[in-house]
Protein backbone atom coordinates (compact mmCIF):
# COMPACT_ATOMS: atom_id res chain seq x y z
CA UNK A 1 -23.90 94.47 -27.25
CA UNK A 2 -26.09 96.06 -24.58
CA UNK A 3 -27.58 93.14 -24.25
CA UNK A 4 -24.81 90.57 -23.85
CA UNK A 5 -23.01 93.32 -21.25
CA UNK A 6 -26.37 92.88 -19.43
CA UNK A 7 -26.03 89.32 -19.17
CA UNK A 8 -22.12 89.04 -18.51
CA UNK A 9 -23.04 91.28 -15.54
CA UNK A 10 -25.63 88.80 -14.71
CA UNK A 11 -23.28 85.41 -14.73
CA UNK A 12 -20.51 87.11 -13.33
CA UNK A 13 -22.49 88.21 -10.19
CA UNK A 14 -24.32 85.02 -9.78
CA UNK A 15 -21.32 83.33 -9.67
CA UNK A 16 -19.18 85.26 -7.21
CA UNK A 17 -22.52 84.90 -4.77
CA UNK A 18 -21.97 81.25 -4.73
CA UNK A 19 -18.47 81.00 -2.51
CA UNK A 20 -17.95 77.09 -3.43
CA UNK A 21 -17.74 77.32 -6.97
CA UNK A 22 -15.78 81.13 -6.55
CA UNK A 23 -13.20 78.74 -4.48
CA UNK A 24 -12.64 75.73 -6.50
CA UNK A 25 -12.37 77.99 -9.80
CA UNK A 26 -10.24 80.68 -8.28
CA UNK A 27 -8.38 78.98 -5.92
CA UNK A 28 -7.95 74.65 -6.12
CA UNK A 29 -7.66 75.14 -9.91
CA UNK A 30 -5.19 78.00 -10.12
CA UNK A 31 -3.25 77.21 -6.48
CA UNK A 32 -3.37 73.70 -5.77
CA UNK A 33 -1.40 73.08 -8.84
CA UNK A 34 1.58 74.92 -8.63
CA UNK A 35 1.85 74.61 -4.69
CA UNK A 36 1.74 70.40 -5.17
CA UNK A 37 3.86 70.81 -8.24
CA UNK A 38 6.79 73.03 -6.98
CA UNK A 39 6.93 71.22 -3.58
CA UNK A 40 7.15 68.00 -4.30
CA UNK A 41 9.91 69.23 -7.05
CA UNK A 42 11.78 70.97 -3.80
CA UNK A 43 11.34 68.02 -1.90
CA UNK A 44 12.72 65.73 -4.82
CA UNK A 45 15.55 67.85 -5.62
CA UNK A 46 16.77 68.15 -2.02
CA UNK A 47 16.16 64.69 -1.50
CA UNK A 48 18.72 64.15 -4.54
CA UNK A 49 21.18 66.30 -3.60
CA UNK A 50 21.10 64.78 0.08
CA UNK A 51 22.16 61.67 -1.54
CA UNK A 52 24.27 62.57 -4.29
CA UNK A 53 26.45 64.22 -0.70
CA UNK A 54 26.25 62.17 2.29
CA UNK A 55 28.67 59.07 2.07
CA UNK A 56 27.79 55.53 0.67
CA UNK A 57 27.05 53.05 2.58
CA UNK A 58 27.29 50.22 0.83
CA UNK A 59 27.71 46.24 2.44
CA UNK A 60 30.61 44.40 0.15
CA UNK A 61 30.91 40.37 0.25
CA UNK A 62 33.97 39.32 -0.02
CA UNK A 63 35.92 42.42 1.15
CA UNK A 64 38.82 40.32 2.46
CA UNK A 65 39.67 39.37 -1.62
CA UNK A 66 40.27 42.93 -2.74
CA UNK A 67 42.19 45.02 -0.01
CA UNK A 68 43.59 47.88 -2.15
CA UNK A 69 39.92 48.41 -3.46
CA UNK A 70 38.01 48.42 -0.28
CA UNK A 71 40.64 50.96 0.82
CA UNK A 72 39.99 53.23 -2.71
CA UNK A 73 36.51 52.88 -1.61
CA UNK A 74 36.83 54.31 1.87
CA UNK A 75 38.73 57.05 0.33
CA UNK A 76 36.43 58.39 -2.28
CA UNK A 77 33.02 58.84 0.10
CA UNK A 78 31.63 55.13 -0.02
CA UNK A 79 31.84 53.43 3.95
CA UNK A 80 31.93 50.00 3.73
CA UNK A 81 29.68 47.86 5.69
CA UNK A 82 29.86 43.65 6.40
CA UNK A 83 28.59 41.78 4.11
CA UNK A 84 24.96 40.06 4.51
CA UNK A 85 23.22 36.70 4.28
CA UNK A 86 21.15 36.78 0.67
CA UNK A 87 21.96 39.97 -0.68
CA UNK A 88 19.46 39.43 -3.26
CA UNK A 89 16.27 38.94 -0.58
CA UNK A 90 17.93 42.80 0.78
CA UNK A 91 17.47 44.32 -2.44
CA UNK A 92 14.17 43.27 -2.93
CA UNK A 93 12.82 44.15 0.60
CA UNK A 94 14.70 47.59 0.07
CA UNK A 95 16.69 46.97 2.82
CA UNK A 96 20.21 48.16 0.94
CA UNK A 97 20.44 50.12 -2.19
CA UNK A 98 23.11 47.81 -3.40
CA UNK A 99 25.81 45.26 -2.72
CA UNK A 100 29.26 44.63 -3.85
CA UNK A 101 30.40 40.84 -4.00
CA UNK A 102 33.82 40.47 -4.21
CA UNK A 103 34.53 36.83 -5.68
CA UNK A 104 37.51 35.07 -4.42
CA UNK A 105 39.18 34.39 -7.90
CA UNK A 106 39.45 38.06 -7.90
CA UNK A 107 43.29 38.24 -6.16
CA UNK A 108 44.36 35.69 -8.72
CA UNK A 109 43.00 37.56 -11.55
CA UNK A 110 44.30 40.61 -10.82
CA UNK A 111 47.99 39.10 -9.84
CA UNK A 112 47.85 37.72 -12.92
CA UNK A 113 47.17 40.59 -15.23
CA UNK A 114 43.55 39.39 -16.18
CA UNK A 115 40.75 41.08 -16.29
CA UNK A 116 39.33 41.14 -12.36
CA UNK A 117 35.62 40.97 -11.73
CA UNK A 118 33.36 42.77 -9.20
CA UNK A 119 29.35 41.56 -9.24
CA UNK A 120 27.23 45.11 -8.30
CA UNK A 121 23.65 44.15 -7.12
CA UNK A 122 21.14 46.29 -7.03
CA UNK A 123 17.22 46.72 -8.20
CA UNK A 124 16.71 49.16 -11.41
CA UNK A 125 13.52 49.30 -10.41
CA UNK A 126 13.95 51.15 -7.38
CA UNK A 127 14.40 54.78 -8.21
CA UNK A 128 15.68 55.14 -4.70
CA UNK A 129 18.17 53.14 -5.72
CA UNK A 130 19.28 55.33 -9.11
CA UNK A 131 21.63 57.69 -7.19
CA UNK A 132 23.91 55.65 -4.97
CA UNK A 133 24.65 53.24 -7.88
CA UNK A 134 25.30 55.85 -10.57
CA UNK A 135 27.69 57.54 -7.92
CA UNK A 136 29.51 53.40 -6.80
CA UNK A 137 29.69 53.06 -10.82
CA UNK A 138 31.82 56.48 -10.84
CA UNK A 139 34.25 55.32 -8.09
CA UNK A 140 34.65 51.68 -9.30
CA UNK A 141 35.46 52.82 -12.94
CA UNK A 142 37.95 55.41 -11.74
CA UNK A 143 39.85 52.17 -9.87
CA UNK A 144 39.65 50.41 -12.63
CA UNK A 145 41.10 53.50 -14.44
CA UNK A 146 43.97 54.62 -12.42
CA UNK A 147 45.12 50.90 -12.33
CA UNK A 148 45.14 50.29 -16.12
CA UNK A 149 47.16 53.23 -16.31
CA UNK A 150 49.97 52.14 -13.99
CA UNK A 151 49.80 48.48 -15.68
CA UNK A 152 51.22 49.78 -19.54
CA UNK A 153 53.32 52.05 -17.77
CA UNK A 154 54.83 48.86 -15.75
CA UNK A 155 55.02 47.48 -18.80
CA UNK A 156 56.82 50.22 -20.53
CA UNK A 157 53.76 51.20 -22.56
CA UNK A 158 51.92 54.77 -22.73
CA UNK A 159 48.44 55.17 -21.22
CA UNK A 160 47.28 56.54 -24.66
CA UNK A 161 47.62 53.15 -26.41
CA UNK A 162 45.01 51.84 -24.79
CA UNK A 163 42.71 54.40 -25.39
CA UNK A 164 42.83 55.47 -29.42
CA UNK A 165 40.00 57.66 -29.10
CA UNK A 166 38.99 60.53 -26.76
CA UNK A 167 35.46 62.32 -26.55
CA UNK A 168 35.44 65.80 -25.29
CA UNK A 169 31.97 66.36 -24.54
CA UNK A 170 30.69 70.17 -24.84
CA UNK A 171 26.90 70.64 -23.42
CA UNK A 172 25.26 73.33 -25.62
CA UNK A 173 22.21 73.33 -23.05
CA UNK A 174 22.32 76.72 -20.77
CA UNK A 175 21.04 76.73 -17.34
CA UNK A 176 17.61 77.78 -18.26
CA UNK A 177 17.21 75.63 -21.19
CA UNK A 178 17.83 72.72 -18.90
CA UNK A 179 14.96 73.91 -17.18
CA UNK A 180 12.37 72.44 -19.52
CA UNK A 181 13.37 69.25 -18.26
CA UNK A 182 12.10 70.21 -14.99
CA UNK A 183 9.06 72.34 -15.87
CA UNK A 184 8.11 69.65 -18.71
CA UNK A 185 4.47 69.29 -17.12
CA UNK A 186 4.17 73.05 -16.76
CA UNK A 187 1.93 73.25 -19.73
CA UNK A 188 -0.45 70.88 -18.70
CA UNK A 189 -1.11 72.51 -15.38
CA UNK A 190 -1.39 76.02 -17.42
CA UNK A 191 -3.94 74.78 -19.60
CA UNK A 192 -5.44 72.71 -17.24
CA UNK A 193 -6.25 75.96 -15.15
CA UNK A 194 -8.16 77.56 -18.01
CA UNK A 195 -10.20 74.75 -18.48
CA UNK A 196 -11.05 74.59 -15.17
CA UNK A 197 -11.73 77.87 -13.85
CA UNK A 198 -14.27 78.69 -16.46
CA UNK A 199 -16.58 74.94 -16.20
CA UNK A 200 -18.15 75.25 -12.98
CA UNK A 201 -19.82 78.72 -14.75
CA UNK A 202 -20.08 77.26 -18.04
CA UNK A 203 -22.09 74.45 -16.41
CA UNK A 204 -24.00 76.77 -14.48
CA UNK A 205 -25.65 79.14 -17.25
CA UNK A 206 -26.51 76.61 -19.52
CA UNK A 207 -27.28 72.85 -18.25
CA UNK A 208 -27.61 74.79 -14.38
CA UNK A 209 -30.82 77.17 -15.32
CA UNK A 210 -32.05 74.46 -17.56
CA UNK A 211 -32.58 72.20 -14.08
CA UNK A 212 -33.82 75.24 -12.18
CA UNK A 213 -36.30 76.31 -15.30
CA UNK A 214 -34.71 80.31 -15.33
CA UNK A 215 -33.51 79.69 -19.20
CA UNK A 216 -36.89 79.71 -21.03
CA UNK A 217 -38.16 83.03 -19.57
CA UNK A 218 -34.07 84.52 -20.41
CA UNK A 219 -34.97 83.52 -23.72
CA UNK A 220 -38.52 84.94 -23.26
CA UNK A 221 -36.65 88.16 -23.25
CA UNK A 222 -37.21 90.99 -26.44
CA UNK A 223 -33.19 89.70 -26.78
CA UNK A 224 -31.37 87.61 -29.59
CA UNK A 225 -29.81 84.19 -28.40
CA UNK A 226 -26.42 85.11 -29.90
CA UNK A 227 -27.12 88.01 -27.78
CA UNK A 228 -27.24 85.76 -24.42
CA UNK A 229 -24.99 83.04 -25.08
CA UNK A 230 -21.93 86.50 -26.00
CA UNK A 231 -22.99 87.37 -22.72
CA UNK A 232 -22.19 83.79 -21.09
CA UNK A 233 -19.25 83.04 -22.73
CA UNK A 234 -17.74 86.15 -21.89
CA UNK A 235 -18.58 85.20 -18.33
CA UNK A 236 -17.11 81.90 -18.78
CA UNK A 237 -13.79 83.52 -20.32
CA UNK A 238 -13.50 86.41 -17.85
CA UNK A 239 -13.46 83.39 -14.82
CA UNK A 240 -11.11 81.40 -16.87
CA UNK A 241 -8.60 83.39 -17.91
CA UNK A 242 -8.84 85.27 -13.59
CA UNK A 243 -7.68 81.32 -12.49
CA UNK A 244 -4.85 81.05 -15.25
CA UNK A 245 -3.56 84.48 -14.26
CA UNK A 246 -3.76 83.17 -10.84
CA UNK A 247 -2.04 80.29 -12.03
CA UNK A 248 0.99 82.36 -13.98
CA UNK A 249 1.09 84.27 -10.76
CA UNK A 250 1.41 80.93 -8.37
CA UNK A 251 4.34 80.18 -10.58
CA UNK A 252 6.05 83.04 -10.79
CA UNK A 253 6.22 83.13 -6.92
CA UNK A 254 6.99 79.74 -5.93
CA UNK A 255 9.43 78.95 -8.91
CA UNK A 256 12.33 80.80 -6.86
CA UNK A 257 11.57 78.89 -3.72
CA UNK A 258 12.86 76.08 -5.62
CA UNK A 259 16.52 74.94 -5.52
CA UNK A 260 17.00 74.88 -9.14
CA UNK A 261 20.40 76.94 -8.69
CA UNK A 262 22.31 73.69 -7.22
CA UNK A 263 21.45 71.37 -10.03
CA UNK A 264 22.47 74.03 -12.68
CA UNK A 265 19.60 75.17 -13.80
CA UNK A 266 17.48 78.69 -14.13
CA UNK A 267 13.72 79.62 -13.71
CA UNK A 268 12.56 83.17 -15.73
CA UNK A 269 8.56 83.56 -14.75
CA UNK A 270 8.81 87.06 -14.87
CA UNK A 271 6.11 89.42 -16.61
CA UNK A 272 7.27 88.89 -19.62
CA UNK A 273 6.73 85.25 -19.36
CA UNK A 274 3.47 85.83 -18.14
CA UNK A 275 2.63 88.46 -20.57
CA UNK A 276 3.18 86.09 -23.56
CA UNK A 277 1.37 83.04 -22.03
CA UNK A 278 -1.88 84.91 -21.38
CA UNK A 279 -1.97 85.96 -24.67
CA UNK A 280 -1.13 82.80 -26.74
CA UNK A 281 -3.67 81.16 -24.55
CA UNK A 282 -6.47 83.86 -25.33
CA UNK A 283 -8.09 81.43 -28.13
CA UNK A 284 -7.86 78.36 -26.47
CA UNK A 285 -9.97 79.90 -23.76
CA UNK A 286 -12.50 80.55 -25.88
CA UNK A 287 -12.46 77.27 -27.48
CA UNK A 288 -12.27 75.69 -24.15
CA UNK A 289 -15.29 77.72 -23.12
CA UNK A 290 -17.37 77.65 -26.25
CA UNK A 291 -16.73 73.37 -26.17
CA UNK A 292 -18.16 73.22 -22.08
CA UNK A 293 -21.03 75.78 -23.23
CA UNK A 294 -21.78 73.47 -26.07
CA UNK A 295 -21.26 70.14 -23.98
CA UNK A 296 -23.85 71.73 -20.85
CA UNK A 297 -25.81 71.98 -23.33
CA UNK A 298 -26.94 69.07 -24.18
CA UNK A 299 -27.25 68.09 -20.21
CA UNK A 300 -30.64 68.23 -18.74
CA UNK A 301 -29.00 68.69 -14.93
CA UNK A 302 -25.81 70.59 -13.57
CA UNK A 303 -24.99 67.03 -12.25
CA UNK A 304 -24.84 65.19 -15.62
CA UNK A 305 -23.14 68.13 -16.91
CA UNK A 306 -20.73 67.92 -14.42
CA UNK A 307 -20.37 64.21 -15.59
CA UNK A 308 -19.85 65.05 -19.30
CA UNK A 309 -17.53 68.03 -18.89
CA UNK A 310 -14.95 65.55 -16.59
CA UNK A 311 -14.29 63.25 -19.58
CA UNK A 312 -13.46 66.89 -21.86
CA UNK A 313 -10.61 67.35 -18.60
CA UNK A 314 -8.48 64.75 -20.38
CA UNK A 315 -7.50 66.61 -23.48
CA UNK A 316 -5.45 69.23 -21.81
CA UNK A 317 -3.22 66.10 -20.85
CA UNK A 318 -3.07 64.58 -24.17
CA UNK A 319 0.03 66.93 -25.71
CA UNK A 320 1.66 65.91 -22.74
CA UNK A 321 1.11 62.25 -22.67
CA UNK A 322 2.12 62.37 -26.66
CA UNK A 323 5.35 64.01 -25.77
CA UNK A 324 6.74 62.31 -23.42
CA UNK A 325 5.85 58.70 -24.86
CA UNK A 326 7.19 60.26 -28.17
CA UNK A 327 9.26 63.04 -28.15
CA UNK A 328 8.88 65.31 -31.24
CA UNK A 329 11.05 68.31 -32.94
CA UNK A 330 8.64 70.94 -32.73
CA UNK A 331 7.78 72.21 -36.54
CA UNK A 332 5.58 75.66 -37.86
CA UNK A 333 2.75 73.57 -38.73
CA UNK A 334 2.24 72.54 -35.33
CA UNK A 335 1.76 75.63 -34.10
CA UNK A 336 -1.58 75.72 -35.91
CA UNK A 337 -3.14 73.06 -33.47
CA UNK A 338 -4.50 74.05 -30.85
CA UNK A 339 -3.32 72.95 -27.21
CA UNK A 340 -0.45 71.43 -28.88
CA UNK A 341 0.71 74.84 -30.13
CA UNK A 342 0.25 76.09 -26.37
CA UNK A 343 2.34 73.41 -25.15
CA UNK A 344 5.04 73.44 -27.85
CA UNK A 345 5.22 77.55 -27.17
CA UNK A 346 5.31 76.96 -22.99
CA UNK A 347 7.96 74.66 -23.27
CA UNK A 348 10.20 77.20 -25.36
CA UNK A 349 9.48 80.29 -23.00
CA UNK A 350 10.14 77.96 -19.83
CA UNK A 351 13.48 77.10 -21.82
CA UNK A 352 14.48 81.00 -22.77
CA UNK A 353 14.44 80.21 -26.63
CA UNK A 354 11.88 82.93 -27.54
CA UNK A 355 8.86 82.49 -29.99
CA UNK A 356 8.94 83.45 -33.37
CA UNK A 357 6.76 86.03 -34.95
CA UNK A 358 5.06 83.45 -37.01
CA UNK A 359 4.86 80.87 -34.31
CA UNK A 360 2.64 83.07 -32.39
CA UNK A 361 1.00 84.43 -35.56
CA UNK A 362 -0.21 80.65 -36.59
CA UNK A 363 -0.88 79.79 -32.94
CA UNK A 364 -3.14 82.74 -32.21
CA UNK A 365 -4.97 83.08 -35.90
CA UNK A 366 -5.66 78.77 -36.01
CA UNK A 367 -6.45 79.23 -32.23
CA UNK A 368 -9.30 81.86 -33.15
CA UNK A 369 -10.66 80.14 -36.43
CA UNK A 370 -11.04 77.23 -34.55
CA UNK A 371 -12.63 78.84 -31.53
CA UNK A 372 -15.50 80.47 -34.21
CA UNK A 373 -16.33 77.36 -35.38
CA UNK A 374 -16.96 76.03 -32.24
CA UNK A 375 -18.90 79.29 -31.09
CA UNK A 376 -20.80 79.00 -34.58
CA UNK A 377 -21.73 75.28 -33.66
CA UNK A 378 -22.88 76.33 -29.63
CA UNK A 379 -24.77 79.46 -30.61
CA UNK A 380 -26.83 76.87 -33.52
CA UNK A 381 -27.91 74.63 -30.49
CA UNK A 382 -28.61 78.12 -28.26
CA UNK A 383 -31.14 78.44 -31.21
CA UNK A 384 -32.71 75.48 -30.84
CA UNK A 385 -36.21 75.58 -29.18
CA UNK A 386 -35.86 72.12 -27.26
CA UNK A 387 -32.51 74.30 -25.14
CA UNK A 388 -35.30 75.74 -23.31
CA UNK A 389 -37.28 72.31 -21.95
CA UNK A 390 -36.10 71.45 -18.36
CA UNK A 391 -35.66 67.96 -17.78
């Protein structure tokens, strides 16, 4: 154990000497995440809410067929503009959100007790677009509405006859478990974080020295290998879990800075939160550094390594890519995979739910098992004579 405190010392020094790598582990990993990630939320949110306030504006062809409407319109927030030469061409171009056409059969229609119809144009494709038609739907439905309403009761008929069935709608969500929705790619950037901030060192003591010829005489030392590589990895995992406190930290302080409040929802990063997410993550730290140890390894330059170690950057984004293209209901036996339990146990904290004694049991014993194995599998290839030969 002497040994391996000896050579923690060693990598942990080296690496705080060398400012770039200090930076981008400690501070573009662990900052640049949650600073992109919670402004461009802010911006979205008040972008939203700007629309979802200011009036309509919204061109309508045909205006001149449907007085009473265009005058419900103009009272309920939507100002109506004159209509425009190929609506269609508009949409497209993203020069208006939407149109109303009006056709002229529509006074006739609606005289005559028929059914009266309005076309809407718009582009779904255009998420610009989402808000101002959702909130036109609203108004144009609440017409139609108040108007069927005074029809059976012209014709001597209650309102309730034409509507057998009501649906009282009760939302069991709570404002922080309608959080998730927001935070859904919080795990990703967590775990992301801890694989990050311990590569640059991982590269560094293994595939590094190889190119610069200091690992043969290290292993030249009166010293076991198991010795040295303890000693690395505990580098490596003392540098990645600094940038994923860092990380917890970044969130913690810039969740309140967003306006979650106005769209009903609540954000809890406080210790506790952090607490439980360092320590869930523990083994998948050491798996993540045990698999970029093992990968530098077989690299005969910190360049190649470098190339290696960017394709093992993807699988902190595969639980999240496999959850949003298919959502799942979380079950106990996923909490025994690791990165998937991580994410699964995130996404409850971020949504106040708790974790369950066993969920955390499973997710930190599989985490560790599987951690062994691979430190079982790098510390085999540390033994290996041809680790030593320099490119």
């Amino acid at each position: 154990m002497k040994a391996a405190w000896v050579v923690f010392l060693k990598e942990v020094m080296e690496n705080l000497r060398d400012r770039r790598t200090v930076t981008n582990a400690l501070l573009m990993a662990p900052l640049l995440g949650p600073l992109l990630f919670v402004g461009l939320t802010s911006i979205v949110i008040s972008k939203e809410l700007e629309k979802s306030e200011q009036a309509l504006s919204v061109p309508v062809i045909g205006a001149e067929h449907a007085p009473n409407l265009v005058a419900f319109l103009g009272q309920n927030g939507v100002r109506v503009k004159p209509a425009i030469d190929n609506p269609e061409a508009a949409i497209i171009a993203q020069d208006v959100d939407m149109v109303l056409r009006i056709p002229a059969g529509y006074g006739e229609a609606w005289s005559a007790g028929r059914t009266a119809q309005v076309e809407l144009l718009f582009d779904s494709s255009q998420r610009e677009s989402g808000t101002p038609v959702a909130r036109l739907r609203g108004v144009l439905s609440r017409y139609a509405s108040q108007n069927s309403t005074m029809r059976l009761l012209a014709r001597g008929l209650a309102p309730s006859v034409a509507m057998p069935l009501a649906v009282a709608e009760r939302d069991q969500s709570t404002p922080q478990s309608r959080s998730g929705l927001l935070f859904a790619m919080l795990p990703y950037f967590l775990i992301l974080s801890s694989f990050m901030g311990g590569m640059y060192l991982a590269i560094d003591t293994t595939a590094g020295e190889r190119e610069r010829q200091s690992l043969e005489p290290l292993f030249a030392n009166p010293v076991t290998r198991s010795a040295i590589l303890t000693g690395k990895l505990a580098a490596t995992c003392t540098f990645a879990m600094a940038s994923l406190a860092l990380s917890v930290i970044a969130f913690g302080l810039a969740g309140p800075l967003i306006p979650s409040g106005k769209i009903g929802m609540v954000l809890d990063f406080g210790p506790t939160f952090a607490v439980t997410v360092l320590v869930m993550m523990l083994p998948l730290v050491l798996l993540a550094s045990c698999l970029q140890t093992l990968i530098a390894a077989f690299a005969k330059s910190y360049r190649e390594a470098q190339t290696y170690l960017s394709v093992l950057l993807l699988i902190p984004a595969l639980p999240s890519m496999m959850l949003v293209v298919s959502p799942i209901k979380a079950k106990l036996w996923m909490y025994a995979v690791p990165l998937l339990s991580q994410h699964l146990a995130i996404t409850r904290l971020v949504r106040a739910e708790g974790i369950e004694p066993a969920q955390l049991g499973l997710c930190l014993a599989s985490g560790f098992v599987v951690a062994l194995v691979a430190w079982a599998v790098t510390a085999r290839v540390y033994r290996s004579e041809r680790l030593a030969i320099s490119g």
